[in-house]
N, C-alpha and C. Protein backbone atom coordinates (compact mmCIF):
# COMPACT_ATOMS: atom_id res chain seq x y z
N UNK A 1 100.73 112.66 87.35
CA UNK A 1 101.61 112.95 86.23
C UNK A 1 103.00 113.31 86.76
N UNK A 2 103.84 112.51 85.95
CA UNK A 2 105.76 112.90 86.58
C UNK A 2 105.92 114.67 85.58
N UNK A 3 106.47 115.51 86.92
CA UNK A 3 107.36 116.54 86.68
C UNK A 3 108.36 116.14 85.64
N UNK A 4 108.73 117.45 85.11
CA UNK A 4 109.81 117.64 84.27
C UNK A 4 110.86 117.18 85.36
N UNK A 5 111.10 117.70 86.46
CA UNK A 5 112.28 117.31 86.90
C UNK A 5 112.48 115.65 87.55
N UNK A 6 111.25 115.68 87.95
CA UNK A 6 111.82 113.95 88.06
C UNK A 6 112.43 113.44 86.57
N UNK A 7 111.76 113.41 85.74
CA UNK A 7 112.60 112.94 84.67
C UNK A 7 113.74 113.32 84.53
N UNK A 8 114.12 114.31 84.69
CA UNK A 8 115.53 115.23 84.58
C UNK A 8 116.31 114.18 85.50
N UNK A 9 115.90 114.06 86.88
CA UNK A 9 116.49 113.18 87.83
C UNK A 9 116.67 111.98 87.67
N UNK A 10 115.73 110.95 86.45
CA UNK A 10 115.74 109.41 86.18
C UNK A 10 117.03 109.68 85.18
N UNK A 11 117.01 110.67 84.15
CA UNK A 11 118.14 110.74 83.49
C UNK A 11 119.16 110.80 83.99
N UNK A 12 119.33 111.45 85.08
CA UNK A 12 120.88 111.61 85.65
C UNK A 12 121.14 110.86 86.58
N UNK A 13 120.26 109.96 86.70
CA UNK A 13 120.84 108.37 87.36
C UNK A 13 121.08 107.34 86.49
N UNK A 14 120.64 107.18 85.58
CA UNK A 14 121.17 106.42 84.14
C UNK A 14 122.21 107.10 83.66
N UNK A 15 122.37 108.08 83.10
CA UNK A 15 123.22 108.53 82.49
C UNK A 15 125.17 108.47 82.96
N UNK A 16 125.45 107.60 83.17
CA UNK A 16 126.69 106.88 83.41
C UNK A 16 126.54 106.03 82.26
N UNK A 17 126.10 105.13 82.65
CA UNK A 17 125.21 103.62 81.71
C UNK A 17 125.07 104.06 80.25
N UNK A 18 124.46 105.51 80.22
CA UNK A 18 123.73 105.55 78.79
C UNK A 18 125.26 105.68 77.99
N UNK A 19 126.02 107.20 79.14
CA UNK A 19 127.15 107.63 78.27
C UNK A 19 128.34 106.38 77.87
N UNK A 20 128.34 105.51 78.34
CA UNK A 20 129.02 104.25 78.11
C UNK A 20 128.80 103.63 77.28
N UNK A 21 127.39 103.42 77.24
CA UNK A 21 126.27 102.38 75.86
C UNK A 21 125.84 103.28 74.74
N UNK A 22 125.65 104.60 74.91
CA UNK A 22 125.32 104.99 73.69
C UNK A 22 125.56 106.54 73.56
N UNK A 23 126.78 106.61 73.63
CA UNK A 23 127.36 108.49 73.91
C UNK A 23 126.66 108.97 72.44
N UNK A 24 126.10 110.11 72.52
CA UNK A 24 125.73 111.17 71.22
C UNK A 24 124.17 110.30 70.61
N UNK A 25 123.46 109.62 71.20
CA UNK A 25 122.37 108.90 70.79
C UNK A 25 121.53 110.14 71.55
N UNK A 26 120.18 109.89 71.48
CA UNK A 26 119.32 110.56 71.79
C UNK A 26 117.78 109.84 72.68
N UNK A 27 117.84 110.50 73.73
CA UNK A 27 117.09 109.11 74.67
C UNK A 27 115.80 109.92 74.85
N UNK A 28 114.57 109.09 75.04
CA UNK A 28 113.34 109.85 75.63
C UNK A 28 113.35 109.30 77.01
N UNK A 29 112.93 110.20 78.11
CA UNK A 29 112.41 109.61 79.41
C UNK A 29 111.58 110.20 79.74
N UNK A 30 110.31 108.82 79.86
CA UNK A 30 108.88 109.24 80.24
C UNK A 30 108.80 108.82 81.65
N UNK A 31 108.24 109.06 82.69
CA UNK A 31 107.28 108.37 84.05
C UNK A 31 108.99 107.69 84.67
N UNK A 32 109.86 108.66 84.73
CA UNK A 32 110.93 108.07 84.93
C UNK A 32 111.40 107.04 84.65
N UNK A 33 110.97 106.66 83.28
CA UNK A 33 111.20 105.79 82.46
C UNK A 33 111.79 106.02 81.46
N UNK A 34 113.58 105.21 81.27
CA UNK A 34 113.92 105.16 79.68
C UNK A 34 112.88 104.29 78.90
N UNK A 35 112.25 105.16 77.64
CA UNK A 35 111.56 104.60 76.99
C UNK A 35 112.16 104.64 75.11
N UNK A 36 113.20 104.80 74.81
CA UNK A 36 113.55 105.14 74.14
C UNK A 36 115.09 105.57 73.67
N UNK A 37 116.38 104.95 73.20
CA UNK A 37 117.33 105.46 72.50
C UNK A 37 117.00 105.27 70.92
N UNK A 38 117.72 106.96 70.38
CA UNK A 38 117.65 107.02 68.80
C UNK A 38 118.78 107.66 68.37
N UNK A 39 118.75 107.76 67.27
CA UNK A 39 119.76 108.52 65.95
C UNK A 39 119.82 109.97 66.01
N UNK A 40 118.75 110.72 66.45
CA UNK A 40 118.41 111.52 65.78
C UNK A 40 117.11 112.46 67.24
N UNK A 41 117.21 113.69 66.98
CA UNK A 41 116.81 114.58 67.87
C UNK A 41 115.06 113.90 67.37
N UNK A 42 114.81 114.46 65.62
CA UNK A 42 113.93 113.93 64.99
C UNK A 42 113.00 113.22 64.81
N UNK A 43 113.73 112.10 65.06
CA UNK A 43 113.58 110.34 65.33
C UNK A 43 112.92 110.31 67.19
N UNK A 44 113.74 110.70 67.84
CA UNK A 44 113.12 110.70 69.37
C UNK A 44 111.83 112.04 69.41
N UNK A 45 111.64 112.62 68.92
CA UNK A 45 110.78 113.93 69.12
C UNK A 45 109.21 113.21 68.65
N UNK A 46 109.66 112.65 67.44
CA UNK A 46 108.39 112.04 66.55
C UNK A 46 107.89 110.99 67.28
N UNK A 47 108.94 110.26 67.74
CA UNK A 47 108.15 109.08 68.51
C UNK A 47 107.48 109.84 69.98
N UNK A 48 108.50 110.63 70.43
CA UNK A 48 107.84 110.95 71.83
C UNK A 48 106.51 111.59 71.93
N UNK A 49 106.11 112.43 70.55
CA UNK A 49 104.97 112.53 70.47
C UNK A 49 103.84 112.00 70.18
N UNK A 50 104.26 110.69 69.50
CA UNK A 50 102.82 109.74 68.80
C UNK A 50 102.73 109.34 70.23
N UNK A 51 104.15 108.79 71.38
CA UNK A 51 103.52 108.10 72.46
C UNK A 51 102.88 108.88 73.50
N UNK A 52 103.18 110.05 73.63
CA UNK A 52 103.56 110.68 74.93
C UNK A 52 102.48 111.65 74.88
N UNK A 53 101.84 112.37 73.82
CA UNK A 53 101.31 113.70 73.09
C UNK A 53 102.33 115.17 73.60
N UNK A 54 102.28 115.44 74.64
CA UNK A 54 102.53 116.74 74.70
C UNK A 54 103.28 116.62 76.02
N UNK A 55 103.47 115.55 76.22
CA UNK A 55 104.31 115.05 77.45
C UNK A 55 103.71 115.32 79.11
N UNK A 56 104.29 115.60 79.87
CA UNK A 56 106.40 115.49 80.28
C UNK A 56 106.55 114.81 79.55
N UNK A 57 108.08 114.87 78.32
CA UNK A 57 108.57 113.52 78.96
C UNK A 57 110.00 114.69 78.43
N UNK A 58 111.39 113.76 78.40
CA UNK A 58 112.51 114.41 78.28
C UNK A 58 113.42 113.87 76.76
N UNK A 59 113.72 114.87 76.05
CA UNK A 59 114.67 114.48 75.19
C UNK A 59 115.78 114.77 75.51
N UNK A 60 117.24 114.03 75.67
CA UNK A 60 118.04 114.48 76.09
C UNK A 60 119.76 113.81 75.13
N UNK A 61 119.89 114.46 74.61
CA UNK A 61 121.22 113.72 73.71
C UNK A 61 122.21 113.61 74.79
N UNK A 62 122.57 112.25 74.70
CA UNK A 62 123.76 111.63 76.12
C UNK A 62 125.12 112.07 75.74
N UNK A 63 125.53 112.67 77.00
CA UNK A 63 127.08 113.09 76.83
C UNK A 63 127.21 114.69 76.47
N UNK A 64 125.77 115.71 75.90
CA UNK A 64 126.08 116.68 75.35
C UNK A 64 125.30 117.41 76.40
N UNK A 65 125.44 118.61 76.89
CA UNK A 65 124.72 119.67 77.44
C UNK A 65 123.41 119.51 77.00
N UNK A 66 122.64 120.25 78.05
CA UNK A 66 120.86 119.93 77.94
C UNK A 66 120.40 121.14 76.66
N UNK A 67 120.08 120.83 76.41
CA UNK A 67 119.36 121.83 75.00
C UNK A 67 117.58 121.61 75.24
N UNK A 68 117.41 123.15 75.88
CA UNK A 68 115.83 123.43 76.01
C UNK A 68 115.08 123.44 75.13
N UNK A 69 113.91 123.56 74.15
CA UNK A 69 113.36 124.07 72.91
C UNK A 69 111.65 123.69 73.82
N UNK A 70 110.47 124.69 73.34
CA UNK A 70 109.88 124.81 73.55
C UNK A 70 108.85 123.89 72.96
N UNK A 71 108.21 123.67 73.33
CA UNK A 71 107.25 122.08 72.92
C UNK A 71 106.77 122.42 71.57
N UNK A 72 106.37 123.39 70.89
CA UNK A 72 105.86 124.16 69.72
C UNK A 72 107.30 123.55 68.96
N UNK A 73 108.17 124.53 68.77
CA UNK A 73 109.41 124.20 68.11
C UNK A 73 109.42 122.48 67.60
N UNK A 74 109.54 121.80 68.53
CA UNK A 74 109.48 120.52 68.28
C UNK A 74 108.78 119.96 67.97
N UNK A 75 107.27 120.29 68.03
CA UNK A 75 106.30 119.89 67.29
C UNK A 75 106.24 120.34 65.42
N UNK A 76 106.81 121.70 65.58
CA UNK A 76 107.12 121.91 63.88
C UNK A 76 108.38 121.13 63.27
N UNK A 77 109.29 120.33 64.38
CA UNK A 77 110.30 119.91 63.77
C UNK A 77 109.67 118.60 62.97
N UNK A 78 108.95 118.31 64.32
CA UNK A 78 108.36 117.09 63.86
C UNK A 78 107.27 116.48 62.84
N UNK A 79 106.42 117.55 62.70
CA UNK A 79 105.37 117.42 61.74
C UNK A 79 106.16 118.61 60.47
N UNK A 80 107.10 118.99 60.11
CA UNK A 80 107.52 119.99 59.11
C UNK A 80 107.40 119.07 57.67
């Protein structure tokens, strides 16, 4: 199973690319894999969980500071 921080690390080797192609979108990265740009914190949370369940994986809005939230939180965002 990939660490939180490898993913942290696949993101910040893309993330040139992403902030160019899709500044303020919202990306999932699973298995150091982009698997995912969206609209919406929402939109990436819901999917990352039907695919992922409970992860690793990383939500990370491109271009903006990392914003932590605890896997619970996001699970009520997502099923609310």
């Amino acid at each position: 199973m990939t660490e939180l921080s490898e993913e942290i690390a696949a993101y910040e080797s893309m993330r040139g690319d992403l902030e160019t192609k899709h500044f303020g979108k919202w990306v999932v990265v699973h298995d150091r894999t982009l698997t995912g740009v969206y609209d919406s914190f929402e939109s990436a949370a819901e999917n990352a969980v039907k695919m992922f369940g409970r992860g690793p994986y990383l939500i990370r809005q491109i271009g903006m500071p990392p914003l932590t939230l605890p896997a619970s939180v996001m699970y009520r965002l997502v099923h609310a």
